[in-house]
C-alpha atoms as a PDB file:
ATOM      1  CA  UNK A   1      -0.859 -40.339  -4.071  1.00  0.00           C
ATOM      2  CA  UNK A   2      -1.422 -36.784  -2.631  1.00  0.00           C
ATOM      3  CA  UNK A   3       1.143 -35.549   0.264  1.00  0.00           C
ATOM      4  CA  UNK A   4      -0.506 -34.981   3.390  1.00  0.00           C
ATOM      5  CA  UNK A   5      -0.761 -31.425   4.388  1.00  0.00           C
ATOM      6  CA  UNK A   6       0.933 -29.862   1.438  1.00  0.00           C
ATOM      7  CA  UNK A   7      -0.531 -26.857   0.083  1.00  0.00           C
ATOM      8  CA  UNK A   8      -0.412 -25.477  -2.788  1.00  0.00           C
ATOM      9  CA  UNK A   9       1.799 -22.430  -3.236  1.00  0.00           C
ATOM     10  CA  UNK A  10       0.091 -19.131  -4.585  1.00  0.00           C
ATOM     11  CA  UNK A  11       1.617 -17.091  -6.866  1.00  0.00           C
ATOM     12  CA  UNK A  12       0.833 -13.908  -7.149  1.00  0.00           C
ATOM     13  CA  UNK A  13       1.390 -10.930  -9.803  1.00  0.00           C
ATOM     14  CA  UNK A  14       3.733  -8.720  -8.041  1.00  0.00           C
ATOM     15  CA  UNK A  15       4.753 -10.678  -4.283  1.00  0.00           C
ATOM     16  CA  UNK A  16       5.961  -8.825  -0.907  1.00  0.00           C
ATOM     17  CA  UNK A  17       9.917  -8.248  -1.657  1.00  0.00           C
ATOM     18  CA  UNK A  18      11.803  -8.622   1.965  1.00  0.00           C
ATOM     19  CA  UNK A  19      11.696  -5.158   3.841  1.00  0.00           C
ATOM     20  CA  UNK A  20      15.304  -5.152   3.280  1.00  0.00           C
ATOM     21  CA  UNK A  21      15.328  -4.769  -0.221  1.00  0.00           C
ATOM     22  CA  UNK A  22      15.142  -1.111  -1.793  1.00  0.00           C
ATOM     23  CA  UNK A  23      12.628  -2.571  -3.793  1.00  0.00           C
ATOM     24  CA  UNK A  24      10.237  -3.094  -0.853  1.00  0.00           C
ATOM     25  CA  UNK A  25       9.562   1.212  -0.629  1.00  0.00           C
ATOM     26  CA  UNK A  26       8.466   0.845  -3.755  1.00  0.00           C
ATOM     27  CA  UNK A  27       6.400  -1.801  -3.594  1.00  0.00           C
ATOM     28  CA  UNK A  28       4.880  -0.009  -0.335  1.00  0.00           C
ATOM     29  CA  UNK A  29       4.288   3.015  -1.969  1.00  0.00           C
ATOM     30  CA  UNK A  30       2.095   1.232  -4.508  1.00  0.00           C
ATOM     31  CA  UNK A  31       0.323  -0.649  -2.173  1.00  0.00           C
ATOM     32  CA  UNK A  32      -3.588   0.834  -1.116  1.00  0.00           C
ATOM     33  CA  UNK A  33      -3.339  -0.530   2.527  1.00  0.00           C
ATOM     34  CA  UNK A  34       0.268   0.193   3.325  1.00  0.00           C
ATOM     35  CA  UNK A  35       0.457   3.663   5.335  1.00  0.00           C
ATOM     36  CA  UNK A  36       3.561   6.218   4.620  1.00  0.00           C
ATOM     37  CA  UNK A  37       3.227   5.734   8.710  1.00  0.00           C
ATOM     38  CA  UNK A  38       3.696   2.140   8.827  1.00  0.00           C
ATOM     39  CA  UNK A  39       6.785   2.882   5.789  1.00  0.00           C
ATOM     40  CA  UNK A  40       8.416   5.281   8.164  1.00  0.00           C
ATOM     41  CA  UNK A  41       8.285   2.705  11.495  1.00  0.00           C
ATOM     42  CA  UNK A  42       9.608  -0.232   9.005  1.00  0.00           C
ATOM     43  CA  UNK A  43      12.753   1.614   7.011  1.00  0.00           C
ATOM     44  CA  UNK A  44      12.717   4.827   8.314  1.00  0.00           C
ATOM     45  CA  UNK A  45      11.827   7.171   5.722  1.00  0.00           C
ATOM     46  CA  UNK A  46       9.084  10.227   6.060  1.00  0.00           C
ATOM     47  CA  UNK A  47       7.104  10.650   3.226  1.00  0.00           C
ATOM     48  CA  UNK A  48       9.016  13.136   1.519  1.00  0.00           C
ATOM     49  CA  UNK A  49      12.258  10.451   1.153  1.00  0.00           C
ATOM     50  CA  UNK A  50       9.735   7.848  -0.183  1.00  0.00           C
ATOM     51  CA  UNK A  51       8.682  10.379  -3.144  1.00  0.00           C
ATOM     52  CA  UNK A  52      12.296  11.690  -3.733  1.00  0.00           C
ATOM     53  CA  UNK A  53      12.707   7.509  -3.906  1.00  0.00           C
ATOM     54  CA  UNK A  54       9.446   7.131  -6.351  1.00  0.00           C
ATOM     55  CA  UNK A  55      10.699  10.142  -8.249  1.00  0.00           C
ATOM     56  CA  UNK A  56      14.023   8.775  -9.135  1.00  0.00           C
ATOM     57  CA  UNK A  57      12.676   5.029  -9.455  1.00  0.00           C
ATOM     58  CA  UNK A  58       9.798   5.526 -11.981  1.00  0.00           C
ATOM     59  CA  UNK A  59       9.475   6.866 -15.492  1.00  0.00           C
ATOM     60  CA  UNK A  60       7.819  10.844 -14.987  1.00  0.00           C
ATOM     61  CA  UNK A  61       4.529   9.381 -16.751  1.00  0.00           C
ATOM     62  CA  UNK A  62       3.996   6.732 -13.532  1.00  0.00           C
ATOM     63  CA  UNK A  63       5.362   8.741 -10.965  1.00  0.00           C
ATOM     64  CA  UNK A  64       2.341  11.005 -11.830  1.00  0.00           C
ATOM     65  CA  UNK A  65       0.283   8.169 -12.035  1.00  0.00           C
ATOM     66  CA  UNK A  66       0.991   7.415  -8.756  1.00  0.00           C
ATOM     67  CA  UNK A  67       1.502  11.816  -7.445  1.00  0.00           C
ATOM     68  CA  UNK A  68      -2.499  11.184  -8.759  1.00  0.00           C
ATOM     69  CA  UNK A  69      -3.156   7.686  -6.920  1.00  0.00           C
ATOM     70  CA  UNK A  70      -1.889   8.751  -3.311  1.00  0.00           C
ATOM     71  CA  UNK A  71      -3.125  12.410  -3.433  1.00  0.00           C
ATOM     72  CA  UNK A  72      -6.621  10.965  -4.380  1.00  0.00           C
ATOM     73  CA  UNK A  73      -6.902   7.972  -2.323  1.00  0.00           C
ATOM     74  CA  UNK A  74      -7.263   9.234   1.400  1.00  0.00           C
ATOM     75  CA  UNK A  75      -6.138   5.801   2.485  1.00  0.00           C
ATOM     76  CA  UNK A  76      -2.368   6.430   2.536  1.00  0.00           C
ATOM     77  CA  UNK A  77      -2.325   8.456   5.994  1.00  0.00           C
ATOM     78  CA  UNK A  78      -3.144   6.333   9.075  1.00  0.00           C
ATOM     79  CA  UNK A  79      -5.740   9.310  10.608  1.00  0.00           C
ATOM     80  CA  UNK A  80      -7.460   9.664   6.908  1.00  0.00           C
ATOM     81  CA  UNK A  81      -7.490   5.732   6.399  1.00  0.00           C
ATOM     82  CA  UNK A  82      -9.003   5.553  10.130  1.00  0.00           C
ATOM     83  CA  UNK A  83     -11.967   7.878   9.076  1.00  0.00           C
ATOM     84  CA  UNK A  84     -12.789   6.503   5.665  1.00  0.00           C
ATOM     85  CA  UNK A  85     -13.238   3.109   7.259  1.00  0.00           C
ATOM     86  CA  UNK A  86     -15.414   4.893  10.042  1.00  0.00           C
ATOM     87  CA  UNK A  87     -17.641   6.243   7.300  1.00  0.00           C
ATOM     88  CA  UNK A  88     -18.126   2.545   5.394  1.00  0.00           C
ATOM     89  CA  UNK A  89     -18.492   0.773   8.852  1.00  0.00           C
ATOM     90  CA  UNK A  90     -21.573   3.119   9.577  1.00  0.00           C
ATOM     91  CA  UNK A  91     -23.114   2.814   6.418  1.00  0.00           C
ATOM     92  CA  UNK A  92     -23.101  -0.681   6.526  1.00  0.00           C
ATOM     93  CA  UNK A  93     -24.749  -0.671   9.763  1.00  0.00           C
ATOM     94  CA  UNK A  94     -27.257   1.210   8.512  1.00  0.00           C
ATOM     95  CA  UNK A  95     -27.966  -0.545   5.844  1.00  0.00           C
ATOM     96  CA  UNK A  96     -26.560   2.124   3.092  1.00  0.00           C
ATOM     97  CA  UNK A  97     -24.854  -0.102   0.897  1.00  0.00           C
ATOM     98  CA  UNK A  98     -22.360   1.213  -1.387  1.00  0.00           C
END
């Protein structure tokens, strides 16, 4: 017989560590839809501490991985994020699809 209410827990590959864990800036960093804004307002550090911190956490090969990722991806800056969702909002309203 089948509990009522439970839900089933979902796992996932690489799970939210608690924002006071050193591993959490990391995990941040990584993370498309996490801002080096909303990183500051949460631990404190500018974006120049979080990649002296990515620097000294990963191997050179991913640290340029991700030196590629964030400089690429215009999503990592709150103002840049703001206008690259402007631009896919109006092309979905008119009816450019991606």
């Amino acid at each position: 017989m089948k509990k009522k209410g439970h839900r089933p827990i979902t796992k996932v590959k690489n799970p939210e560590p608690s924002v006071e864990s050193p591993d959490w800036v990391i995990w941040a960093a990584w993370a498309d839809r996490v801002t080096f804004e909303e990183i500051k307002k949460k631990t404190g550090y500018a974006e120049s501490d979080v990649i002296r911190i990515m620097r000294r956490s990963l191997k050179p090969s991913s640290f340029r991985l991700w030196r590629k990722r964030v400089h690429e991806k215009s999503i990592k800056h709150r103002k840049k994020f703001e206008y690259s969702r402007k631009q896919i909002s109006s092309k979905i309203k008119k009816g450019d699809y991606l």
